[in-house]
Each structure stands twice: as C-alpha cells, then as structure tokens.
Protein backbone atom coordinates (compact mmCIF):
# COMPACT_ATOMS: atom_id res chain seq x y z
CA UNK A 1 164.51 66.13 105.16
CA UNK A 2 160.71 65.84 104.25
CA UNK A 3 159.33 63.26 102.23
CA UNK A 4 160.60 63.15 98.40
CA UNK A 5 157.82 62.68 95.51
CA UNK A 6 158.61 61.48 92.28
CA UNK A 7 157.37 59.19 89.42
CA UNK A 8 157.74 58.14 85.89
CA UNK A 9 157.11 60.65 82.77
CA UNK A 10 153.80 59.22 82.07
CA UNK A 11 152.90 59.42 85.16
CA UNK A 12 151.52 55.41 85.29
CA UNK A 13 153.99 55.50 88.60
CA UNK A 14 154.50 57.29 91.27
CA UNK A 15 156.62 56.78 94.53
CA UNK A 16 157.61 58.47 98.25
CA UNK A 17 160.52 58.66 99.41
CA UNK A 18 161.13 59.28 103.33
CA UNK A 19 164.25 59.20 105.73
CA UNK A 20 167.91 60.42 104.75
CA UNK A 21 169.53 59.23 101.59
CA UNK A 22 172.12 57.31 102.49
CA UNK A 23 174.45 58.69 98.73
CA UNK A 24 173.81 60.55 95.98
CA UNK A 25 176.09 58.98 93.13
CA UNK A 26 176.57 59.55 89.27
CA UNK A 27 176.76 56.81 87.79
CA UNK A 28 179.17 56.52 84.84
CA UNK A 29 179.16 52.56 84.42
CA UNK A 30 178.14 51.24 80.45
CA UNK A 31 174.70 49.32 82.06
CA UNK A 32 173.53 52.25 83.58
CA UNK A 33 174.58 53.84 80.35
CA UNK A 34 172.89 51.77 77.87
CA UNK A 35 169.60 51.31 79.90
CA UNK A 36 169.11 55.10 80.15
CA UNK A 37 170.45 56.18 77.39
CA UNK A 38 172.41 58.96 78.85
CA UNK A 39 176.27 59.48 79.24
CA UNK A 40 175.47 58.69 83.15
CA UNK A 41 172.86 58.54 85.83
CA UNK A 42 172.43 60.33 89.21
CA UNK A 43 171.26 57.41 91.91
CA UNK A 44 170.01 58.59 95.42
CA UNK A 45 170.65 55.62 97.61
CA UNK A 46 167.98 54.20 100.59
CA UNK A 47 167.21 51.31 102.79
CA UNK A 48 164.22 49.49 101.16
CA UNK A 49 161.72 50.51 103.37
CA UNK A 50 161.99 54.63 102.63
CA UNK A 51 160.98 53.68 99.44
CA UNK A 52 156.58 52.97 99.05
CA UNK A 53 154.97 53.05 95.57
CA UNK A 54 151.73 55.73 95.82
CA UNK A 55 150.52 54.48 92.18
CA UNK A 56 151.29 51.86 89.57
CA UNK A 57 153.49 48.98 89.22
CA UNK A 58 157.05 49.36 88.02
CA UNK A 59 157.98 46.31 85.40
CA UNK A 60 161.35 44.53 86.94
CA UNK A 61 164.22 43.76 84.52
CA UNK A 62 166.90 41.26 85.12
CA UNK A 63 169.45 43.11 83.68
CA UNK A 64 172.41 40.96 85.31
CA UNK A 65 172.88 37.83 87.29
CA UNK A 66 171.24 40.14 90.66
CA UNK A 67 171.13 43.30 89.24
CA UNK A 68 167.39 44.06 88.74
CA UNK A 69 166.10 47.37 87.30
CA UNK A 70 162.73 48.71 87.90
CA UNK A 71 160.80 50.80 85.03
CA UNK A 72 157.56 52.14 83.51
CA UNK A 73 156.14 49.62 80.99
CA UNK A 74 154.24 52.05 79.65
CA UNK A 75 156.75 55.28 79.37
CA UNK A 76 160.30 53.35 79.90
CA UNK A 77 161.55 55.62 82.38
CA UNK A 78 163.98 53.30 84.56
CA UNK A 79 163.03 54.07 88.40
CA UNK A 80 164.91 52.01 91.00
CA UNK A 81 167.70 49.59 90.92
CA UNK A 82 168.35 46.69 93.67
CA UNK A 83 171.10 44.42 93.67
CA UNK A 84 170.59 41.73 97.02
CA UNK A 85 174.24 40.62 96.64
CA UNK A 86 176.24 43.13 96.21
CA UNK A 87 173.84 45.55 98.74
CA UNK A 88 171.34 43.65 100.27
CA UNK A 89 168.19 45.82 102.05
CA UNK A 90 169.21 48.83 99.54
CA UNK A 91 167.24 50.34 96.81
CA UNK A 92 168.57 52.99 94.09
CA UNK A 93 166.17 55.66 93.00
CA UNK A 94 167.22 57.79 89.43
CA UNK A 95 167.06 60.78 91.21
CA UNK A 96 166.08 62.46 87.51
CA UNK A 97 162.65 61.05 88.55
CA UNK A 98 162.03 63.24 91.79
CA UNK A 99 159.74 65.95 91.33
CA UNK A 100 162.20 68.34 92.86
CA UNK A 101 165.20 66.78 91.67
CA UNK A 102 167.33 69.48 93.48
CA UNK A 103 166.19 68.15 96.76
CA UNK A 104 168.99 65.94 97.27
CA UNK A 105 172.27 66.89 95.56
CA UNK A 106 174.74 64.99 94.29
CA UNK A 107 177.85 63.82 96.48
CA UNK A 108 180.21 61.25 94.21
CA UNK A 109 180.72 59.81 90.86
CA UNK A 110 181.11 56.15 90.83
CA UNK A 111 181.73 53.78 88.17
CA UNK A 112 184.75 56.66 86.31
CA UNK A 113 186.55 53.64 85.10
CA UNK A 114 184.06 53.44 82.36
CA UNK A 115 183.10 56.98 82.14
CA UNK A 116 183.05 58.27 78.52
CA UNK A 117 186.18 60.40 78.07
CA UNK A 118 184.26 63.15 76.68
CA UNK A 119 182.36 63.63 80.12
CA UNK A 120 185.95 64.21 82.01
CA UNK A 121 185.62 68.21 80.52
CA UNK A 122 181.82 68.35 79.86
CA UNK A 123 181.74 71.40 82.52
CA UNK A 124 183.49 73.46 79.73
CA UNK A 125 181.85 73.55 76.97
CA UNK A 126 179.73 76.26 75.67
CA UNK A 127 176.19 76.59 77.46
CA UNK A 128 173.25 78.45 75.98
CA UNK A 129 169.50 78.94 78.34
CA UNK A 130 167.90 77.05 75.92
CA UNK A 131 169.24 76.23 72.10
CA UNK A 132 172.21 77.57 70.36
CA UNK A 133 171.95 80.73 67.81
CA UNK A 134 170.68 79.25 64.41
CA UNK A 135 173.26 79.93 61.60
C-alpha cells in the first residue's frame, strides 16, 4: 500500500500515513460518539511511527484518564487518538480524514455494546443520490 494523505477540513493540518494498517474499526462507543458527533467513527489503526504530520499542529485533548484525542483547533475535526495504556506505540487515525477515504476499508465494528440501536438496521433504510423528493 502507498502512502495515505489526509488532513483536517480546514486544511490547518495535514498528515502521511505509510506502512500497513494494522485494523480498520467502526467505532460505536458513546466517547467516540459524543466527540464526533456522529452515530460512530471508522479508526484505521498504526504503529506511531507510520504516522508524520506534513503541516500544522493538532491540539491534544485529555478526554479520559490516557485516552488523548488529537484535533484541529481551528476547524474541530478530531484526527488521531492514542491511548499508552491500553495500546502503547499505537496511534488511531479517523479514517473520514484521508483524502481517499476508500483506500483502506473497513474490517470490524468495535465498541457494539454501546452502539445506538437504530444503527443495528441502518443498511435498510431508504437511500436517495443526494436529498429526498421535496413534498
């Protein structure tokens, strides 16, 4: 696999990725929930050192006792995740960020004990190219 670009929606930060992802997860857990604002969140898992920031600094949140989440102050897109207890030399990337973000599919979803029920049968409902028929 080549190198993977990506960056925040602003654009203040950008990042390379390089080497083989060691998982692709969605996440369905309530932090990952609440800091994105979405009913989950696709992480691409790597060592630390795939991972090398081409522009900007991502701000750090502490948002548990080793959880730390890295995002654009300016934009608020969340970016990485690292958690040195629980898996020490490993970074999460929001895979949402990638400029190609069909370069690495997904494999798993994690974290289902908290998954909104709703999500369980998401693949059926209606789908539409872009908005539903007004009226």
């Amino acid at each position: 696999m080549g190198n993977i670009t990506g960056g925040c929606h602003c654009g203040a930060i950008r990042y390379e990725v390089a080497g083989e992802p060691i998982v692709h997860a969605l996440c369905h857990c309530t932090d990952c929930r609440r800091h994105a604002g979405a009913p989950m969140v696709g992480w691409t898992m790597y060592t630390e050192d795939a991972v090398k920031l081409t522009k900007g600094q991502p701000k750090v949140y502490h948002s548990s006792e080793h959880g730390r989440r890295h995002f654009c102050a300016d934009c608020g897109t969340g970016l990485f995740y690292v958690n040195g207890n629980i898996m020490p030399g490993i970074i999460d990337i929001q895979s949402g960020t990638y400029d190609d973000p069909d370069a690495v599919p997904a494999t798993v979803h994690i974290q289902v004990a908290e998954r909104l029920r709703w999500m369980e049968d998401a693949h059926h409902l209606p789908t539409f190219e872009r908005y539903p028929p007004q009226g």
